[in-house]
N, C-alpha and C. Protein backbone atom coordinates (compact mmCIF):
# COMPACT_ATOMS: atom_id res chain seq x y z
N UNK A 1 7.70 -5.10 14.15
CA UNK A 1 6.55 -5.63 14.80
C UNK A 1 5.44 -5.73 13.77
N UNK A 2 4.46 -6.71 13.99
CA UNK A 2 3.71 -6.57 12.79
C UNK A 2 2.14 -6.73 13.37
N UNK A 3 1.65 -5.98 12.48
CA UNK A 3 0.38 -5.66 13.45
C UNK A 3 -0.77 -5.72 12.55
N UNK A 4 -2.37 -6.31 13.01
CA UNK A 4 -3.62 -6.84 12.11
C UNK A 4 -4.28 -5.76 11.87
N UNK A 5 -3.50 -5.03 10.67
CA UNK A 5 -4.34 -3.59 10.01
C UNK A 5 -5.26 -3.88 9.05
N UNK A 6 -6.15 -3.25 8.60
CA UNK A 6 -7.37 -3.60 7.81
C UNK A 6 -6.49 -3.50 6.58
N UNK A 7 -6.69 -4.56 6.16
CA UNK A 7 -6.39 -4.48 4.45
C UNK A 7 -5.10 -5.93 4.65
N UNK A 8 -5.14 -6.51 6.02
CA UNK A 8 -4.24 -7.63 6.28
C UNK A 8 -3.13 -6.49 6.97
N UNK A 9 -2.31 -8.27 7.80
CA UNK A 9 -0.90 -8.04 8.25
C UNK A 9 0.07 -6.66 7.81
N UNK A 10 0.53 -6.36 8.59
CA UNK A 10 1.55 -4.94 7.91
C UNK A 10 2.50 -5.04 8.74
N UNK A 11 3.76 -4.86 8.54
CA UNK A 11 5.02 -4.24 8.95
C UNK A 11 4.75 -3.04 9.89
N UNK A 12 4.81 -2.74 11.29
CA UNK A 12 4.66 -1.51 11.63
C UNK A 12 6.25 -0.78 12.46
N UNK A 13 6.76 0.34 12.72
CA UNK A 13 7.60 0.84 13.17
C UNK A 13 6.84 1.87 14.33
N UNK A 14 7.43 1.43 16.20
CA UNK A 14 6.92 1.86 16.63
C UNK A 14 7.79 3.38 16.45
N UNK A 15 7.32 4.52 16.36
CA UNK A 15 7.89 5.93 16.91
C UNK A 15 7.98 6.57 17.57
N UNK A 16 6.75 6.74 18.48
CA UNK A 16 6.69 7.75 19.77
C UNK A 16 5.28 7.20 20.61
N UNK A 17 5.55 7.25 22.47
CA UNK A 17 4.07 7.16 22.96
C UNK A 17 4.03 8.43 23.45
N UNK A 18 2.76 8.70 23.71
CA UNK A 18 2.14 10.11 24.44
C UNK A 18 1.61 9.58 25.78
N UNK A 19 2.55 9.77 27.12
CA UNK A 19 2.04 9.32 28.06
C UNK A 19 0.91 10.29 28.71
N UNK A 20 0.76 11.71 27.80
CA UNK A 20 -0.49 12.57 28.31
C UNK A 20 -1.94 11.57 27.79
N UNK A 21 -1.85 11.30 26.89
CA UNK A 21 -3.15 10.57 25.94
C UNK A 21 -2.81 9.12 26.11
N UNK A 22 -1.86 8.61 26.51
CA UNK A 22 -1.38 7.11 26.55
C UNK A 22 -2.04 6.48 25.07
N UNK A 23 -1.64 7.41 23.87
CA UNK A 23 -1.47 6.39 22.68
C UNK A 23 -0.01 5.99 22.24
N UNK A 24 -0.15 5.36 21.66
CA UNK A 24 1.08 4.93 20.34
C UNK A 24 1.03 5.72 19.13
N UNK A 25 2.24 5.94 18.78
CA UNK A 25 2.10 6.20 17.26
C UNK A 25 3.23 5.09 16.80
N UNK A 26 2.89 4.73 15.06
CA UNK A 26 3.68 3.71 14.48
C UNK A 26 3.47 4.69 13.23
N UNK A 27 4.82 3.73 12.38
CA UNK A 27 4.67 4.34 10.94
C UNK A 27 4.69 3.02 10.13
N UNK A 28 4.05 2.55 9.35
CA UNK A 28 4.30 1.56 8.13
C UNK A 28 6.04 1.16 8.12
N UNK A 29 6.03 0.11 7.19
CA UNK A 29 7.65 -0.40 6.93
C UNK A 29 6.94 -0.24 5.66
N UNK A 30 7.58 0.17 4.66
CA UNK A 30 7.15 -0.09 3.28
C UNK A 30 8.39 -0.70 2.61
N UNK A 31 8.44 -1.60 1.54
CA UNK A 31 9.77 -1.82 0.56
C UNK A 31 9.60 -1.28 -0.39
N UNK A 32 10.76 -1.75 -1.41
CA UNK A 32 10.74 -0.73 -2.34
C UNK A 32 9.42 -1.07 -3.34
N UNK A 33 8.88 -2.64 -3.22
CA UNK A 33 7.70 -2.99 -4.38
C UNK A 33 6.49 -2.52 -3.91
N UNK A 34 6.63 -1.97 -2.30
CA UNK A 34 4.93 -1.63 -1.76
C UNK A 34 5.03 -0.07 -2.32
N UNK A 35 6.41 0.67 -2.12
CA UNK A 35 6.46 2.29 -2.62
C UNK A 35 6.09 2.20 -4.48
N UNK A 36 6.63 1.21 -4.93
CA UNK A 36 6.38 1.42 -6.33
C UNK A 36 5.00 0.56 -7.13
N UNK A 37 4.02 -0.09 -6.01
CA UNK A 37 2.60 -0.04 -5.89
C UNK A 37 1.67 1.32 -5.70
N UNK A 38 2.56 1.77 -4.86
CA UNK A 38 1.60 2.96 -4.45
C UNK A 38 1.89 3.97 -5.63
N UNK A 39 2.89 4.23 -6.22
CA UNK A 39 3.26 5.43 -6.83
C UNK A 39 2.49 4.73 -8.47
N UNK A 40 2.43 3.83 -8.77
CA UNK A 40 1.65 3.70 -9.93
C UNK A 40 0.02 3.53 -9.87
N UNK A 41 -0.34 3.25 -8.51
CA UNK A 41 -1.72 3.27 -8.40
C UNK A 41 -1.87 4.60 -8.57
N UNK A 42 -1.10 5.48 -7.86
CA UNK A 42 -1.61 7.51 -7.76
C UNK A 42 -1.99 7.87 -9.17
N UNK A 43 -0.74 7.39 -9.76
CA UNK A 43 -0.63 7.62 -11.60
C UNK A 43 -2.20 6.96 -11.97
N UNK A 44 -2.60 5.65 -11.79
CA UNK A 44 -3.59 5.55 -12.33
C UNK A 44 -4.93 6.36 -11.96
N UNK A 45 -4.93 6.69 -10.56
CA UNK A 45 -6.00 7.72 -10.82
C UNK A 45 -6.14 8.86 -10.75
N UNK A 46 -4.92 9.12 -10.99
CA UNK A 46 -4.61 10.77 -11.11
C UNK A 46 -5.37 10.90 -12.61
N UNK A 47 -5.19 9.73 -13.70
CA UNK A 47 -5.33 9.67 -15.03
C UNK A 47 -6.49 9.45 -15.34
N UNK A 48 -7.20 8.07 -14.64
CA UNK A 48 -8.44 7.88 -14.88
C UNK A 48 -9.18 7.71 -13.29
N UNK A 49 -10.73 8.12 -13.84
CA UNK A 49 -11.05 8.46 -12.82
C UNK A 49 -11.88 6.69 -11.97
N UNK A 50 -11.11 6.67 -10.63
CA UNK A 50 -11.19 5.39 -10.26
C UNK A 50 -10.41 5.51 -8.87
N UNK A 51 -11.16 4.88 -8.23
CA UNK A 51 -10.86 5.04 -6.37
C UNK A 51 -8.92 4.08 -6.19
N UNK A 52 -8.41 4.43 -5.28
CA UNK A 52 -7.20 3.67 -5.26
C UNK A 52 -7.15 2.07 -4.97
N UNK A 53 -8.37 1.75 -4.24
CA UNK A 53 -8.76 0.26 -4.27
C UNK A 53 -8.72 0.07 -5.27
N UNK A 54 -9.55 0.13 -6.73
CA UNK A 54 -9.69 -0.26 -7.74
C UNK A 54 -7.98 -0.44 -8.72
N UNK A 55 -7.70 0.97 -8.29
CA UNK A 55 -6.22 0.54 -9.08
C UNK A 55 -4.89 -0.33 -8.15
N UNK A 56 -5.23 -1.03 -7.22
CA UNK A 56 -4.34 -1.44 -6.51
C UNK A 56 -4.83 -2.80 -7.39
N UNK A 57 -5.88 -3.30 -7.61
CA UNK A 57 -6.92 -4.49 -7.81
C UNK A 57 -6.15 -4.46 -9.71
N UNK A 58 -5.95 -3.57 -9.94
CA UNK A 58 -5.54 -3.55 -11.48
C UNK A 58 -4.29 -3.83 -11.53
N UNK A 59 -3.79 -3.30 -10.30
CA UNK A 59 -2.15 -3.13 -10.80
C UNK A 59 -1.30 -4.60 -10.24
N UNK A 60 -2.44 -5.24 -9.03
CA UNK A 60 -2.13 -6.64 -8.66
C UNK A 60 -2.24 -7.81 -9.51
N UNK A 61 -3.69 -7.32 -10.69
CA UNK A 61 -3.91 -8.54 -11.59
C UNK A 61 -2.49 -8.50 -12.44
N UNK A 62 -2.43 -7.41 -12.99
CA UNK A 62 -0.70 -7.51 -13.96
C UNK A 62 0.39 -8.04 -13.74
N UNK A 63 0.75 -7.79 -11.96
CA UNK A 63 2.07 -8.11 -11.66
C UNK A 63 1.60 -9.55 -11.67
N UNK A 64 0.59 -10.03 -11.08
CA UNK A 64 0.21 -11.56 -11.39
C UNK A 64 0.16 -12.32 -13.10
N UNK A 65 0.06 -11.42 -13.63
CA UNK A 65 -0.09 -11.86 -14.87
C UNK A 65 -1.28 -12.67 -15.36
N UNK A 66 -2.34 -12.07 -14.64
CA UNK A 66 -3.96 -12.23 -15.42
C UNK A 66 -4.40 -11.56 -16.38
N UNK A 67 -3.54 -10.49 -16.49
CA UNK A 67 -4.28 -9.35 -17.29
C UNK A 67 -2.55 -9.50 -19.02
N UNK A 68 -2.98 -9.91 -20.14
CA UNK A 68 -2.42 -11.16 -21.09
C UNK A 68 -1.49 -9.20 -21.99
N UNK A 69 -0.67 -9.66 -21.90
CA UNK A 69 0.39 -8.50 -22.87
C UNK A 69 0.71 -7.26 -22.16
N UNK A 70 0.64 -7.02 -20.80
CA UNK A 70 0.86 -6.09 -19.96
C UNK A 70 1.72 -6.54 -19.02
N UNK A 71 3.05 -6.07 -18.55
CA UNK A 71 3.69 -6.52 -17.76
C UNK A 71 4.43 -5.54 -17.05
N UNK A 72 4.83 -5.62 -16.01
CA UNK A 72 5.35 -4.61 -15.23
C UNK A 72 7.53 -4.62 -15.34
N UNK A 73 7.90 -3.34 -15.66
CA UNK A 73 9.22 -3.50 -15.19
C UNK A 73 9.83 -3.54 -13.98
């Protein structure tokens, strides 16, 4: 199911409702290129100091290939 989360469209997996509270819970769908976005953004600011927006914004210009002799495996 895919559902209008801030930051755009997402993959969601429903998991459980609470008919005491009548919410939903969902969990993300991630693939393997959104898990290995996230795990090099952590690296970047585990390293330097910089919010995870900023390194998502870094690590998107590369795989795009704006940013000239840096390339991703």
């Amino acid at each position: 199911m895919a559902c209008d989360c801030p930051g755009g469209e997402q993959y969601v997996h429903f998991e459980h409702y609470n008919s005491e509270t009548e919410q939903f819970k969902f969990r993300l769908i991630r693939n393997e290129a959104d898990r290995k976005r996230d795990e090099a953004c952590k690296a970047m600011t585990d390293r330097i100091d910089m919010d995870n927006y900023l390194a998502g914004i870094i690590y998107d210009d590369i795989a795009a290939g704006k940013i000239p002799h840096i390339t991703l495996k």
